[in-house]
Protein backbone atom coordinates (compact mmCIF):
# COMPACT_ATOMS: atom_id res chain seq x y z
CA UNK A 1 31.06 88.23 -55.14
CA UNK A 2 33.05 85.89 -57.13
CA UNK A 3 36.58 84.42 -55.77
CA UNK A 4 38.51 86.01 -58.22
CA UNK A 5 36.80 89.11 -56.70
CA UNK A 6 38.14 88.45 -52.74
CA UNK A 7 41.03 90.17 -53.28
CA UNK A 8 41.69 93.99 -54.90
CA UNK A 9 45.20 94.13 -56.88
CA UNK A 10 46.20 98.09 -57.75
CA UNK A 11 49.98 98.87 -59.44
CA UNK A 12 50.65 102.07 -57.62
CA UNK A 13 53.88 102.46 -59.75
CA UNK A 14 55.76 101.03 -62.65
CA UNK A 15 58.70 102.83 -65.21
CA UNK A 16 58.46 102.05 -68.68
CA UNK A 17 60.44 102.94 -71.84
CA UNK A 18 63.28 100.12 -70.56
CA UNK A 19 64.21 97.14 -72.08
CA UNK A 20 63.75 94.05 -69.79
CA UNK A 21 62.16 95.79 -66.97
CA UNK A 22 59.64 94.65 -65.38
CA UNK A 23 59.44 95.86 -61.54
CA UNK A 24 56.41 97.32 -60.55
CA UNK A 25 54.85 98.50 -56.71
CA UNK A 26 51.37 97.63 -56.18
CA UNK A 27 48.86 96.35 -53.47
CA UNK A 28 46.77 93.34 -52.60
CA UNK A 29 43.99 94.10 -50.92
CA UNK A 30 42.14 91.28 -48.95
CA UNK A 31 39.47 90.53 -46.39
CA UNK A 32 42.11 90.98 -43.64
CA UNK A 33 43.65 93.97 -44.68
CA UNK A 34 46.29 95.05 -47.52
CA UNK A 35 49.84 94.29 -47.91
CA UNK A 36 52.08 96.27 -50.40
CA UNK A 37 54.17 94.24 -53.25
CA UNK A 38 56.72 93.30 -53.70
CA UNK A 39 55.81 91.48 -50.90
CA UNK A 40 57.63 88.40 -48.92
CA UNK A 41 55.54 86.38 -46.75
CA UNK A 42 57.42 84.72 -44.12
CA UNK A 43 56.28 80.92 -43.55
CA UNK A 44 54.14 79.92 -40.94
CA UNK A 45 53.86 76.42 -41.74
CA UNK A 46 51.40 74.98 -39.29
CA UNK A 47 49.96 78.12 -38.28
CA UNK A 48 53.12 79.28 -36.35
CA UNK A 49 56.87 80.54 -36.83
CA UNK A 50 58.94 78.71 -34.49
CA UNK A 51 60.03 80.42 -31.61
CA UNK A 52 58.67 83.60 -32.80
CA UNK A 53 54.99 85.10 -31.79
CA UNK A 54 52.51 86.64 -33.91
CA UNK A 55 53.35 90.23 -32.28
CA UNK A 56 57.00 89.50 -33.15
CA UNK A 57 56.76 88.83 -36.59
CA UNK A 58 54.51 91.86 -36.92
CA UNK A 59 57.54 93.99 -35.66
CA UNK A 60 59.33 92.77 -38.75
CA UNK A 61 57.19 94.64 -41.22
CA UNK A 62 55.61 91.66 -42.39
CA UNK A 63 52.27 92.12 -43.78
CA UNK A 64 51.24 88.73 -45.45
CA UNK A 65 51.80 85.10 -44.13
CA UNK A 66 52.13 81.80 -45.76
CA UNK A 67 50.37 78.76 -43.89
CA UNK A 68 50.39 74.92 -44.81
CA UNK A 69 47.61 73.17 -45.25
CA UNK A 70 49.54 69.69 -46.10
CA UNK A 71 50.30 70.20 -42.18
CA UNK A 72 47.44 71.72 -40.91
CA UNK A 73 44.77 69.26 -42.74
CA UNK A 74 46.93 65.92 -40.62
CA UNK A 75 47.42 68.10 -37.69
CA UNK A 76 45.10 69.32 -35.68
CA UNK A 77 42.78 69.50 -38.47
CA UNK A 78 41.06 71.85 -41.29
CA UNK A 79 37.39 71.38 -40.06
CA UNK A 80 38.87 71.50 -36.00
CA UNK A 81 40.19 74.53 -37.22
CA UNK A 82 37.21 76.08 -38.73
CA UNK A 83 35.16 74.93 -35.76
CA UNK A 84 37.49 77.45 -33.64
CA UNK A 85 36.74 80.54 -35.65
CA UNK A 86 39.62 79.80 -38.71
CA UNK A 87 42.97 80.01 -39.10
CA UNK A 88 43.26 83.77 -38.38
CA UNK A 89 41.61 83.49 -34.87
CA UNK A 90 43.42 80.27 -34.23
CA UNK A 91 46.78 82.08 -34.95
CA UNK A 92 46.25 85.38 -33.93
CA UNK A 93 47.28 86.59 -37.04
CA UNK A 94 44.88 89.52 -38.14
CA UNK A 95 46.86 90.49 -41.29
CA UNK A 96 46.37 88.70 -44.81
CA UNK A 97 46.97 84.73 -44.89
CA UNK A 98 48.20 82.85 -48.18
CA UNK A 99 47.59 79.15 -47.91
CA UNK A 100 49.71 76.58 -50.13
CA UNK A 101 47.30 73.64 -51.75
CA UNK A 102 49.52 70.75 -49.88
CA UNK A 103 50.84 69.19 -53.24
CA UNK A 104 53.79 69.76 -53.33
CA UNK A 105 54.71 68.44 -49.59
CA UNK A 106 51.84 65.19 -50.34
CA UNK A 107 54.54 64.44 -53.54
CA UNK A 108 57.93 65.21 -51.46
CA UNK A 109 57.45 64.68 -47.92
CA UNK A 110 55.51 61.83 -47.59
CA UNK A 111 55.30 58.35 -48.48
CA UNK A 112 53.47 57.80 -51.30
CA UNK A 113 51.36 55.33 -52.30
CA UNK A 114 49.70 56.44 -55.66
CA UNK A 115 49.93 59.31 -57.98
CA UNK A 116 47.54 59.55 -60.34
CA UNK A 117 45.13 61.58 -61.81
CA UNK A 118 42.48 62.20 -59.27
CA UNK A 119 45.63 62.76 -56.76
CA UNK A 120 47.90 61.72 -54.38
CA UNK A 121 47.17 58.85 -51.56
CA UNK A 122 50.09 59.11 -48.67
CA UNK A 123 50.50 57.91 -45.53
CA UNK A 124 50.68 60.47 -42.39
CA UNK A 125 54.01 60.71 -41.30
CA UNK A 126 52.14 61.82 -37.99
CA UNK A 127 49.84 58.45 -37.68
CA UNK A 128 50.60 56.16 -40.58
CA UNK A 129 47.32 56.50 -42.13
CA UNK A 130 46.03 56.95 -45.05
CA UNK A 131 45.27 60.21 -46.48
CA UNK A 132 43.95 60.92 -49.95
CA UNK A 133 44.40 64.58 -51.27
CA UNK A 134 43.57 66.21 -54.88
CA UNK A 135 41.93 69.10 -56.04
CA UNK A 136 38.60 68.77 -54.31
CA UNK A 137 39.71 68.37 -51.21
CA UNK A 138 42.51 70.35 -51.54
CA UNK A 139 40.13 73.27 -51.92
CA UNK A 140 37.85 71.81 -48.98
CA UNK A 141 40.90 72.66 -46.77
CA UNK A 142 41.89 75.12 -47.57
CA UNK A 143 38.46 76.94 -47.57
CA UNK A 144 38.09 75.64 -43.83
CA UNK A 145 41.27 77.07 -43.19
CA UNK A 146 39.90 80.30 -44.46
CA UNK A 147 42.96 81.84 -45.53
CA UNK A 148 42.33 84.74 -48.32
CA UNK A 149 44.25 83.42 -50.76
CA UNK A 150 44.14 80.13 -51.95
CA UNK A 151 46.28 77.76 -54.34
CA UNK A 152 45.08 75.82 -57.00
CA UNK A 153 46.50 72.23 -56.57
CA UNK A 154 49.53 71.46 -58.87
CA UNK A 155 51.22 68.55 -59.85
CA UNK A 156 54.86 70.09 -59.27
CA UNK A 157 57.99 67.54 -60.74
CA UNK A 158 61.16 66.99 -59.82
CA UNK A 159 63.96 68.93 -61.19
CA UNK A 160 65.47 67.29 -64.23
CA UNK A 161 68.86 66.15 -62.10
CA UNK A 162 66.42 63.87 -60.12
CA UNK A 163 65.32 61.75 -62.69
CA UNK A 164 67.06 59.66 -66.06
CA UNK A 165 66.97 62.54 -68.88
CA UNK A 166 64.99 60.22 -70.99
CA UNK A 167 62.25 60.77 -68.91
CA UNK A 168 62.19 64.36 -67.69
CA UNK A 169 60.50 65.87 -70.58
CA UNK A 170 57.75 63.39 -70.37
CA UNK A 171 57.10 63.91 -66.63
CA UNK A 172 57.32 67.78 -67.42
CA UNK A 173 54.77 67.65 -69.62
CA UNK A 174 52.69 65.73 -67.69
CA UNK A 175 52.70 67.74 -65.07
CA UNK A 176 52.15 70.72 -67.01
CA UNK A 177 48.61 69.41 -68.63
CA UNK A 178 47.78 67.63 -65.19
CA UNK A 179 48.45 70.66 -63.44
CA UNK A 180 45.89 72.24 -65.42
CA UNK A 181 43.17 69.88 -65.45
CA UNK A 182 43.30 69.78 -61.63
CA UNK A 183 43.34 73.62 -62.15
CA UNK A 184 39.61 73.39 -63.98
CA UNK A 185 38.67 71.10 -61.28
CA UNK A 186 39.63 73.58 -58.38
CA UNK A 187 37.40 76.40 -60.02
CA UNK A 188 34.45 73.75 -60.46
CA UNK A 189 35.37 73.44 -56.70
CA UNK A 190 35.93 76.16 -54.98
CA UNK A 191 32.84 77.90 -53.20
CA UNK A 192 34.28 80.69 -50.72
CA UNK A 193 33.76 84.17 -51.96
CA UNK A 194 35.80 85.88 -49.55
CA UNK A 195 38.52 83.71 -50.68
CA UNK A 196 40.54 84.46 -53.78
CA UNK A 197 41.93 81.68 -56.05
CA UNK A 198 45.70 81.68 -57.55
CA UNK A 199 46.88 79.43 -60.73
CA UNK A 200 50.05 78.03 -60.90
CA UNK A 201 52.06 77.47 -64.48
CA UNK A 202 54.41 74.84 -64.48
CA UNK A 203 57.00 73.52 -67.28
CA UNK A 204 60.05 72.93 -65.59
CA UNK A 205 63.04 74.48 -67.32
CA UNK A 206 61.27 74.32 -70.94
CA UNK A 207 60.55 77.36 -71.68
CA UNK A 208 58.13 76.51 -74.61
CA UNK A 209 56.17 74.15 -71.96
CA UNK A 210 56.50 77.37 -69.91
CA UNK A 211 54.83 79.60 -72.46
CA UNK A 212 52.06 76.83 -72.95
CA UNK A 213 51.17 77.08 -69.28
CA UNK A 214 50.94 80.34 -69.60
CA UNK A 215 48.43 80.68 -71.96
CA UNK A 216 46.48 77.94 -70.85
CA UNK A 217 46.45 79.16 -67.09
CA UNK A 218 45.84 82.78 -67.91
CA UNK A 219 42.66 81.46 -69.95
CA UNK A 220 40.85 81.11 -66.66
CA UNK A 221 39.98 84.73 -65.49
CA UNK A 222 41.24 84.27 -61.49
CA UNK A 223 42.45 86.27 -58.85
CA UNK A 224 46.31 85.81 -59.44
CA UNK A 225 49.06 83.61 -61.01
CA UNK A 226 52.03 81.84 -59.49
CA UNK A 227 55.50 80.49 -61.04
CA UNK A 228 55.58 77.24 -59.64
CA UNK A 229 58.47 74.06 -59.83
CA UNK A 230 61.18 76.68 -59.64
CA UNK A 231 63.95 75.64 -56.52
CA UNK A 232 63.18 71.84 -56.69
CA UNK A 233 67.26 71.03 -57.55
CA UNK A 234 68.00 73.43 -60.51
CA UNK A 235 71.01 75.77 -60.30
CA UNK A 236 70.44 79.13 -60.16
CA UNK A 237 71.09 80.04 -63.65
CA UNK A 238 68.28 77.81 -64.82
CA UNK A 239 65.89 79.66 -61.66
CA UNK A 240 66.74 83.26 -63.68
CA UNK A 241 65.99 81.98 -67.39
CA UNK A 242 62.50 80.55 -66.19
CA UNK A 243 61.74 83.79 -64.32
CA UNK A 244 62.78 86.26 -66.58
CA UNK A 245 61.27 84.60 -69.46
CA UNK A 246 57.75 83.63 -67.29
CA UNK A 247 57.02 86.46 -65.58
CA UNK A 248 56.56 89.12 -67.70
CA UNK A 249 53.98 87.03 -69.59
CA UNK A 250 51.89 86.73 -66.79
CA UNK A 251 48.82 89.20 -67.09
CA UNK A 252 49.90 92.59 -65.93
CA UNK A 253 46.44 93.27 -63.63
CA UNK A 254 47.23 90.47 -61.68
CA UNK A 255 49.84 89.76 -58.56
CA UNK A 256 52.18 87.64 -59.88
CA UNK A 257 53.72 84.46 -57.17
CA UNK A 258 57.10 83.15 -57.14
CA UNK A 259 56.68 80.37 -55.30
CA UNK A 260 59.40 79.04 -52.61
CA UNK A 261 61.81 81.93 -53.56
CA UNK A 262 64.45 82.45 -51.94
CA UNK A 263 67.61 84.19 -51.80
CA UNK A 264 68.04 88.26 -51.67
CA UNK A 265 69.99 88.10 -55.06
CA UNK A 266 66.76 85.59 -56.62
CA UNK A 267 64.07 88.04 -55.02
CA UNK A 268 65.91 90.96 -57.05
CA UNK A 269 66.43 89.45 -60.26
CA UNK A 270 62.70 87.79 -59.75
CA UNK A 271 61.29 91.88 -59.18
CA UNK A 272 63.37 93.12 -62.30
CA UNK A 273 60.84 90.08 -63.89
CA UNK A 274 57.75 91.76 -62.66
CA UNK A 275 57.22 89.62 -59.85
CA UNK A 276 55.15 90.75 -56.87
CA UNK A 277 54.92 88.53 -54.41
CA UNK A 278 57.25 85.73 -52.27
CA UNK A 279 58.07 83.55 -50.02
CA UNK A 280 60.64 81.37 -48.47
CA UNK A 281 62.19 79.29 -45.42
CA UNK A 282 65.42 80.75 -45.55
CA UNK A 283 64.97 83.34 -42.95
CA UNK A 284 63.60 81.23 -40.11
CA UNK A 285 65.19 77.81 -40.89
CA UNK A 286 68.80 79.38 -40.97
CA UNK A 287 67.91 81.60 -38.18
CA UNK A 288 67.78 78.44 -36.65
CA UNK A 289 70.57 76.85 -37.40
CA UNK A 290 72.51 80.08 -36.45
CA UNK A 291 72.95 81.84 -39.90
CA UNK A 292 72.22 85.48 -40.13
CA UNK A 293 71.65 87.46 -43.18
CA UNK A 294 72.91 90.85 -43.73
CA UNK A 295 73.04 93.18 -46.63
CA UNK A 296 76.74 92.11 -47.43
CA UNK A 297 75.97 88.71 -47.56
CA UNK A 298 75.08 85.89 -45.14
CA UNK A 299 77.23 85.18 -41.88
CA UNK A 300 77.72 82.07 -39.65
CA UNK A 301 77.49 82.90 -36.00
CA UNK A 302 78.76 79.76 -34.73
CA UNK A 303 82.26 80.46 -36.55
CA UNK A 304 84.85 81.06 -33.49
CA UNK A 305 85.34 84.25 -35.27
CA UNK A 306 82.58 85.74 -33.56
CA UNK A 307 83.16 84.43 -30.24
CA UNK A 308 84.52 88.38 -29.08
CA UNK A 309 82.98 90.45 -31.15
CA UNK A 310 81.20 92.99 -29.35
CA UNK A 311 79.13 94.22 -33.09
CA UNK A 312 75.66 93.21 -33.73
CA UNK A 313 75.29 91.19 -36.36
CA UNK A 314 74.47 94.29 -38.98
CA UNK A 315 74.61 98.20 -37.10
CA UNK A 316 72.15 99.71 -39.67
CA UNK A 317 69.55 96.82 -38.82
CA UNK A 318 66.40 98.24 -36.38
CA UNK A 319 65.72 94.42 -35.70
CA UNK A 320 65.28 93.14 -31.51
CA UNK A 321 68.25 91.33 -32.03
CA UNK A 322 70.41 94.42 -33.54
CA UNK A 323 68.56 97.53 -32.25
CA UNK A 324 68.44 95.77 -28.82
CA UNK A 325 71.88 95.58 -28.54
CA UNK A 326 73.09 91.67 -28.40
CA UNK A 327 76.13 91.39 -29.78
CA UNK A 328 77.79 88.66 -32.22
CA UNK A 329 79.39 87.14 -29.15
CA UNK A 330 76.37 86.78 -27.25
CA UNK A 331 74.69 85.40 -29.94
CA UNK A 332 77.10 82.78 -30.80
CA UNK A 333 77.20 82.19 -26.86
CA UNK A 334 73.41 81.51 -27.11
CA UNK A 335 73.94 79.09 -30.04
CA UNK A 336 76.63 76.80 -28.55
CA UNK A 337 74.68 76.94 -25.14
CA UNK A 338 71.85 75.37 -26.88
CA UNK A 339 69.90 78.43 -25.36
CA UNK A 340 66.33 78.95 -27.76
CA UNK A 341 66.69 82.77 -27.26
CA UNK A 342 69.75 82.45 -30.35
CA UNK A 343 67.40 80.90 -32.64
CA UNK A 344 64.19 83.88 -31.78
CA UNK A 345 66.47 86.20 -31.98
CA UNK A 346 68.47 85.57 -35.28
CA UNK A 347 65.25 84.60 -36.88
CA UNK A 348 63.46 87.87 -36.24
CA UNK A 349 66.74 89.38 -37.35
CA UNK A 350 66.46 87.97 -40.84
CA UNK A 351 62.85 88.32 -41.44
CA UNK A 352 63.25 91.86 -40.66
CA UNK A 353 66.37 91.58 -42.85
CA UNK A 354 63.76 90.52 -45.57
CA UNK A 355 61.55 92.93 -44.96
CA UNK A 356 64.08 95.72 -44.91
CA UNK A 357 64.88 94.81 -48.36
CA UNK A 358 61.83 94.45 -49.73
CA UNK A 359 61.26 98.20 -48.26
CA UNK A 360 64.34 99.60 -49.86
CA UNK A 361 63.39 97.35 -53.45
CA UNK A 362 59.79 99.47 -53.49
CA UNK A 363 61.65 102.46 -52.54
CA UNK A 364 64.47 101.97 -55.49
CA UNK A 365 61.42 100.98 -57.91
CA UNK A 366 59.28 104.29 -56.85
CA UNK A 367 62.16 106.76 -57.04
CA UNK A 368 64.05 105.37 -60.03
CA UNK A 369 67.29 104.69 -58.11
CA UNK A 370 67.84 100.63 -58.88
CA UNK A 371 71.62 101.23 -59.13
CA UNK A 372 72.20 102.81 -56.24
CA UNK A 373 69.72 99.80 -54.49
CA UNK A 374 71.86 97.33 -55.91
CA UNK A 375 75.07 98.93 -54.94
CA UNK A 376 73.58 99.35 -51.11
CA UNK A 377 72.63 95.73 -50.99
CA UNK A 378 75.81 93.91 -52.46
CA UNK A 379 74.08 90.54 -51.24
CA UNK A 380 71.40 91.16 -54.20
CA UNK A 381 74.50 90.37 -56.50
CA UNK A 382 75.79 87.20 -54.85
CA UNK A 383 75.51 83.79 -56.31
CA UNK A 384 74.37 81.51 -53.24
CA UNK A 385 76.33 77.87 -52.73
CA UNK A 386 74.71 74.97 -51.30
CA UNK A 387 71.05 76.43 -51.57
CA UNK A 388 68.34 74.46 -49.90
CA UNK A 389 65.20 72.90 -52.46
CA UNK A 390 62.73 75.62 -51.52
CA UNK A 391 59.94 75.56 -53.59
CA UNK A 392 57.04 74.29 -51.03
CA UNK A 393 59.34 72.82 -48.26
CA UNK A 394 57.46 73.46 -45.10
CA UNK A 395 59.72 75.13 -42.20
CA UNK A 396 60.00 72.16 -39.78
C-alpha cells in the first residue's frame, strides 16, 4: 500500500448547477476509523487538550484530532513516543489523528538561528538546545508519532503587514518554490504506508502565486491538499479572496485542508469554497480565557453582566456545561475564583459549539437548506475583531 493509499476519501453529497458553490459532504476514512467532512479537528497540541480528557472531547462529536509534532518531537519525544505504542496509545485517543509537520511553530515560536534551504536550526525553548528540523526529519517524526495523516513540511511566511512591502513578494515566492521542493523531498522521505501524506500550497495573498502552487502541488498524486499561510496577520477580507479563489482548484477526489481556520463565519464561507476539513485554537484557548461561543455570536463571561444570570450560556446547546445545568453566573463565579472547572467547562462548551455547527453545515449541504442554516446561525455572518494569528499556533 502506498501513503497516498492510508486513507479512503468518498463525497457522499454535493449540489451542482450553482454558481460559486462549492460545499460538498464526504468521508475520510483512516487506519483509526472515519470521520465525516466538513470536519473540525479540535487541537491537541502535545497530545492533550488542556483540562479536558480524551472521553470528554469525544462527547463533543469530535471525530478527528490535530497533534503537534514541533512540541511533541522537544517534549517527551517522537521515538519515546513510538517506544510506548504511538501517539494513539499514548493519548488514548482511538479516533483518527492529523499531525502538523512543526514548520510553522520552528519559524514563529522559536528562536531561530538559520533558515535556509535544508531547514530550520532553533533553539528549544524547553532546554536551549539546538534542534535542527526540515523535511526529512520532519517526516521521521511524524511517522514515529504515527498519526494517519501527515503534513508535508512548508516554508509558511509572514503576512505582508509583517514585513517592508518591497520585500513581501520576494519572500512569497520563495516560500512558494521552497515549499515545494521540501514537498518532493518529503515524498522521497516518507516510508509509512499506513500513513497518508497531505501537500500544502502556499502564495500568500497573490493569487497568481496561489494558482502556481496549485498546479505544481497537485502534480504529485498524494493523499490530500491543504491551504496553508492563511491567518498569519491578514484581515479577513484577504482570508475569503485566497479561499474562495484556492479551493475550488484543488482536485475534487481529494479532502481539501484549511489550515489554522478559525472563526464560525471563516469555516462557512471556507465550506461554500469546497473545503472539507479544519482546525483551530479558538475553542479551547478562549474557553480558557472565559469566552464562550454561541450561535449568536461570541460572549464574555467575565463581563459583570453575567454575574446573576441564572441562563446557561446557550439553552439549545446539549454540551456538560449547558445540558448540565451551570448557569452564566456560576460560570463567571468559577472564572473570577480562579477555579479550573470554568475553563473545562467553557471549553467543552465551544468545541461542542463547533461541532454542533459543523453538524447543522452537513445537514444544510445534504438537504439543500443553506439559507435557512445561515439564518439559524447568525454568528456564520459576523465579521470577527481582534482575531488571534491562527494558522499553526499551538494551544499553549
Amino acid at each position: 500500500m502506498m501513503a497516498k493509499d492510508a486513507i479512503r476519501f468518498e463525497v457522499t453529497h454535493q449540489k451542482t448547477g450553482q454558481s460559486g458553490w462549492h460545499a460538498r459532504v464526504g468521508r475520510v476514512t483512516t487506519a483509526h476509523g472515519s470521520f465525516d467532512t466538513p470536519a473540525f479537528m479540535p487541537v491537541a497540541t502535545a497530545a492533550a487538550m488542556k483540562g479536558l480528557t480524551p472521553t470528554q472531547v469525544r462527547t463533543t462529536g469530535s471525530q478527528c484530532i490535530l497533534n503537534n509534532a514541533f512540541h511533541l518531537l522537544l517534549r517527551p519525544g517522537a521515538e519515546r513516543i513510538a517506544a510506548l505504542g504511538g501517539v494513539h496509545k499514548f493519548m488514548r485517543w482511538e479516533g483518527p489523528i492529523l499531525t502538523d509537520s512543526g514548520g510553522f511553530q520552528a519559524f514563529s515560536m522559536a528562536q531561530i538561528n538559520r533558515v535556509d534551504e535544508d531547514g530550520v536550526t532553533f533553539q528549544s525553548f524547553i532546554d536551549g538546545k539546538v534542534v535542527h528540523l526540515g523535511p526529512e526529519s520532519s517526516m521521521a517524526v511524524q511517522e514515529a508519532l504515527g498519526a494517519d495523516i501527515a503534513m508535508a513540511f512548508d516554508d509558511c511566511p509572514p503576512a505582508g503587514g509583517a514585513i517592508p512591502e518591497s520585500m513581501a513578494r520576494e519572500r512569497t515566492m520563495q516560500a512558494k518554490d521552497r515549499t515545494l521542493r521540501w514537498l518532493a523531498r518529503c515524498i522521497a522521505a516518507h516510508r509509512r504506508p499506513d500513513q497518508a501524506l497531505f501537500g500544502i500550497v502556499q502564495g500568500g495573498t497573490d493569487l497568481a502565486m496561489r494558482s502556481a502552487s496549485v498546479t505544481e502541488t497537485c502534480a504529485f498524486d498524494l493523499a490530500g491538499y491543504a491551504i496553508g499561510g492563511v491567518a498569519v496577520g491578514e484581515g479577513t477580507a484577504a482570508i475569503e479572496q485566497v479561499v474562495r479563489h484556492t479551493a475550488p482548484l484543488l482536485p475534487l477526489d481529494r479532502p481539501r485542508y484549511l489550515m489554522g481556520v478559525g472563526y464560525p463565519r471563516d469555516i462557512a464561507m471556507a465550506v461554500e469554497s469546497g473545503v472539507d476539513m479544519f482546525d483551530c485554537v479558538l475553542p479551547t484557548r478562549n474557553g480558557r480565557n472565559g469566552m464562550a461561543f454561541t450561535q449568536a455570536g461570541a460572549i464574555r463571561l467575565r463581563n459583570a453582566i453575567h454575574s446573576d444570570d441564572e441562563a446557561p450560556i446557550e439553552r439549545e446547546c446539549d454540551c456538560e456545561a449547558c445540558a448540565g445545568g451551570f448557569s452564566r453566573a456560576y460560570l463567571r463565579h468559577l472564572f473570577i475564583a480562579g477555579e479550573m472547572l470554568g475553563p473545562t467547562l467553557v471549553s467543552l462548551h465551544n468545541i461542542r459549539l463547533f461541532q454542533r455547527l459543523l453538524l447543522d453545515i452537513r445537514r444544510a449541504i445534504e438537504e439543500d437548506t443553506w439559507l435557512q442554516f445561515r439564518r439559524s446561525w447568525p454568528c456564520t455572518n459576523q465579521v470577527q475583531s481582534g482575531s488571534l494569528d491562527l494558522n499553526g499556533v499551538s494551544d499553549d
